[in-house]
Protein backbone atom coordinates (compact mmCIF):
# COMPACT_ATOMS: atom_id res chain seq x y z
CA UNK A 1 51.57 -59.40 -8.65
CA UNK A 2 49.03 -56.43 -9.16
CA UNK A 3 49.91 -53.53 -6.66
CA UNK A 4 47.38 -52.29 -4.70
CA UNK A 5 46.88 -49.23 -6.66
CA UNK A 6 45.95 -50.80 -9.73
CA UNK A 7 43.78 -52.88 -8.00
CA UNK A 8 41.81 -49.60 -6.77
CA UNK A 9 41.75 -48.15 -9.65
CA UNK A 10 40.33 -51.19 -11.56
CA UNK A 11 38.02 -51.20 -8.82
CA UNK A 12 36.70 -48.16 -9.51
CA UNK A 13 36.95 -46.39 -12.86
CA UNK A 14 34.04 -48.50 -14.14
CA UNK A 15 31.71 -46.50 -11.57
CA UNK A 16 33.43 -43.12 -11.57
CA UNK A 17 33.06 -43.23 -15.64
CA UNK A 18 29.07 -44.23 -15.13
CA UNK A 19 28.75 -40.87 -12.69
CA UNK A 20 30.28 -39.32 -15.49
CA UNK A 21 33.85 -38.79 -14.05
CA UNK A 22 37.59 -39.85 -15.54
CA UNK A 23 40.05 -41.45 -13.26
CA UNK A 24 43.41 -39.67 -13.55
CA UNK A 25 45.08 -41.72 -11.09
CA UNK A 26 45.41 -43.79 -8.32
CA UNK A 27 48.19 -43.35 -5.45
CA UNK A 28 49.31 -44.57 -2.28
CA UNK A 29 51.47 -42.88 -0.29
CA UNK A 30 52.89 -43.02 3.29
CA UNK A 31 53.68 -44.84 6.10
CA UNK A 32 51.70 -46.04 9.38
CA UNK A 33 48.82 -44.21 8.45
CA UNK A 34 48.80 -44.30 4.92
CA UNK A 35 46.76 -42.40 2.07
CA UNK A 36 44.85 -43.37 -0.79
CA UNK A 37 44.51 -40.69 -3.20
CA UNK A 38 41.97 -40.97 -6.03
CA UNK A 39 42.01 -38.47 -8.81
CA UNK A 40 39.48 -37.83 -10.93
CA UNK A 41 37.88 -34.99 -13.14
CA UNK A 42 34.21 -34.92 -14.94
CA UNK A 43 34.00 -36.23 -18.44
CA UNK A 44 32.44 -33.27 -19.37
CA UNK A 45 35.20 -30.57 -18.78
CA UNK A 46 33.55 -28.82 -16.41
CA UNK A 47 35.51 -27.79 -13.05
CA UNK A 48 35.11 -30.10 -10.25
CA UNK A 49 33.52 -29.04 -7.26
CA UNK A 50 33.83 -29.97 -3.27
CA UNK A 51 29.98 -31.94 -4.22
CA UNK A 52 31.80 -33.73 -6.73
CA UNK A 53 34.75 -34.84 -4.75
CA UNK A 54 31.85 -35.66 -2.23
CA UNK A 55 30.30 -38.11 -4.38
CA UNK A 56 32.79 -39.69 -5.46
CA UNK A 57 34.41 -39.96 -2.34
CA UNK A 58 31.11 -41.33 -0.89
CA UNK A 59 31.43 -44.53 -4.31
CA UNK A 60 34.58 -45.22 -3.34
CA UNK A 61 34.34 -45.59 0.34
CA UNK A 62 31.73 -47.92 -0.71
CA UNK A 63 33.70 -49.92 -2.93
CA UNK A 64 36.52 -50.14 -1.15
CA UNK A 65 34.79 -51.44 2.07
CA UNK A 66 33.32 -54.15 -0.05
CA UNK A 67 36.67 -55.73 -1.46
CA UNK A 68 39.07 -54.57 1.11
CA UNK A 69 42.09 -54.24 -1.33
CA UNK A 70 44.05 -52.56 1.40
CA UNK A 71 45.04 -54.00 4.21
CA UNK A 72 44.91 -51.85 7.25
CA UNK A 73 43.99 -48.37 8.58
CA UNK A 74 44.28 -45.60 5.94
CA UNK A 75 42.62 -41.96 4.84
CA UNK A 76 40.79 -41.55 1.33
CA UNK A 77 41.86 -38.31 -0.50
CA UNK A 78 39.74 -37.18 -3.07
CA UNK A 79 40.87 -34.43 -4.91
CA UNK A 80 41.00 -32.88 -9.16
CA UNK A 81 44.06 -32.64 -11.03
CA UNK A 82 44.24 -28.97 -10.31
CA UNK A 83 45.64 -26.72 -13.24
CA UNK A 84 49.29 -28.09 -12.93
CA UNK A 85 47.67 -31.47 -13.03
CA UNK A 86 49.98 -34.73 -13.25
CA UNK A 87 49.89 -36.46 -16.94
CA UNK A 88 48.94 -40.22 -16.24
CA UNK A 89 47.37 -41.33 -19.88
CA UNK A 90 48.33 -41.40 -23.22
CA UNK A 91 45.47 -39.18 -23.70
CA UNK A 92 46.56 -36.51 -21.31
CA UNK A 93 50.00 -36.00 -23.58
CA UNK A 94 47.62 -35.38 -26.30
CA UNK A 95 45.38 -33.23 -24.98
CA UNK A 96 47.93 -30.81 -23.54
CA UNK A 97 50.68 -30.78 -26.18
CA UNK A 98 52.15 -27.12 -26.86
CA UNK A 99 52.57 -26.66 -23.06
CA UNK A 100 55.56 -26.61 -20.69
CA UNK A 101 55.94 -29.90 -18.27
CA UNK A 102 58.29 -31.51 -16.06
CA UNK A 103 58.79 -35.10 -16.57
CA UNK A 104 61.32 -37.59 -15.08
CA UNK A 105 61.73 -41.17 -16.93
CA UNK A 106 62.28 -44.64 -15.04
CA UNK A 107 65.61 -45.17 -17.30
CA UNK A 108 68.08 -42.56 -18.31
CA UNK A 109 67.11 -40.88 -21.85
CA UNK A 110 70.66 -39.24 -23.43
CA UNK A 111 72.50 -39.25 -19.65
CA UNK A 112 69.09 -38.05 -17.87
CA UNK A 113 65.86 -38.83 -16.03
CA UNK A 114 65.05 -35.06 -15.89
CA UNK A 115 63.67 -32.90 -18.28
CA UNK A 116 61.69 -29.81 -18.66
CA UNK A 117 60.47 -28.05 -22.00
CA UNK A 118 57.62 -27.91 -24.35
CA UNK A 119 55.31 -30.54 -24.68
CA UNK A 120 55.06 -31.60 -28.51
CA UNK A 121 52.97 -34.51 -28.28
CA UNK A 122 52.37 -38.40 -27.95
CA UNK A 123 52.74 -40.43 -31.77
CA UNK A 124 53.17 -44.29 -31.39
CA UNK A 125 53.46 -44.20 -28.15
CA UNK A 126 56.26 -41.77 -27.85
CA UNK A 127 56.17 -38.84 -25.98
CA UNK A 128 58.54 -36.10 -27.13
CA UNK A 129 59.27 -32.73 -25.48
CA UNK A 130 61.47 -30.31 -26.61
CA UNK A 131 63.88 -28.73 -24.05
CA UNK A 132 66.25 -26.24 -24.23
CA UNK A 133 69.11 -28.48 -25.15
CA UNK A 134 66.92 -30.32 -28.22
CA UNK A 135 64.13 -33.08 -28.45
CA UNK A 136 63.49 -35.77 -26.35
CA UNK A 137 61.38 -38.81 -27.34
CA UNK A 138 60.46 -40.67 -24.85
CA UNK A 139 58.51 -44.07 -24.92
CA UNK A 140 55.01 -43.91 -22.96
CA UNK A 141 56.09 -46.40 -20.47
CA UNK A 142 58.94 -44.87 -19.73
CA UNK A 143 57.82 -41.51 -17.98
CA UNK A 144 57.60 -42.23 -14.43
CA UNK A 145 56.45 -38.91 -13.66
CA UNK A 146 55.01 -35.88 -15.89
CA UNK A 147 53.43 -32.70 -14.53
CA UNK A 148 52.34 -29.32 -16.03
CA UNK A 149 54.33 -26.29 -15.04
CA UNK A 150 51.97 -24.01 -13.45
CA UNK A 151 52.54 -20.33 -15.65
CA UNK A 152 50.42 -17.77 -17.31
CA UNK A 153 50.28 -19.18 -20.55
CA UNK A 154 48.55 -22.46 -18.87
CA UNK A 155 46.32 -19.87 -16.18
CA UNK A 156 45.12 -18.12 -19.45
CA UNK A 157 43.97 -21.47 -21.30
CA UNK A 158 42.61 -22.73 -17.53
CA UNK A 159 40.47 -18.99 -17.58
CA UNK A 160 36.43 -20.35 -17.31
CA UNK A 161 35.93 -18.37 -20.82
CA UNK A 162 38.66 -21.04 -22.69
CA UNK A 163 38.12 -24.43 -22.20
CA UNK A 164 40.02 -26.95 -23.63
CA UNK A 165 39.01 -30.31 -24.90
């Protein structure tokens, strides 16, 4: 059975990437009154902006009220990754190797689900960080959760004057 968030986001990556736009992920959370969160960021690198989150926010509504994947009463969030952004896609690992992350796995990897240290990178699609107690390698499937940690080494390469591809 396909949960409802992959549903969404099958939904609607195909339009976000023709506005120019990159789905980053797709979450619902809560309980009477839940929330959808889409999160997305422009294909070009540039920052997002409130008219950004406007438009898409404006596609989605749209979509969603034509297939009704959800059943029931809920609020659309639309919002960027932020600098401390989540890692969702292979690509992400890639993209922000070198930097320090949280990530917790869906099994336990050497007596843990835990683990914070440097990311070194995604290669056959294993992720590997090195923490203070050694490497970890970490099969892509098998992070439930990654996140950047939010320090000045990752405010300096967020500055408008570095941007990273």
């Amino acid at each position: 059975m396909i949960q409802v968030q992959d549903r969404v986001a099958r939904l609607v990556e195909g339009p976000l990437e023709e506005m120019g736009y990159e789905l980053v992920r797709v979450n619902l959370s809560g309980g009477s009154r839940p929330v959808l969160q889409v999160m997305a960021e422009r294909a070009d690198g540039a920052p997002m902006t409130v008219e950004d989150c406007t438009g898409i926010s404006h596609t989605v509504s749209l979509l969603l009220d034509a297939e009704d994947p959800i059943a029931g009463a809920y609020a659309l969030e639309v919002s960027s990754p932020g600098i401390d952004r989540p890692l969702t896609r292979a690509r992400d690992f890639e993209r922000y190797a070198g930097f320090e992350l949280r990530m917790e796995t869906r099994e336990l990897v050497q007596g843990r689900r835990r683990f914070r240290g440097r990311l070194k990178g995604i290669a056959q699609g294993q992720v590997t960080v090195v923490t203070d107690e050694g490497e970890v390698t970490v099969p892509f499937e098998g992070v439930a959760k990654a996140r950047l940690v939010l320090n000045d080494e990752l405010i300096a390469a967020a500055a408008p004057d570095r941007k990273r591809s």
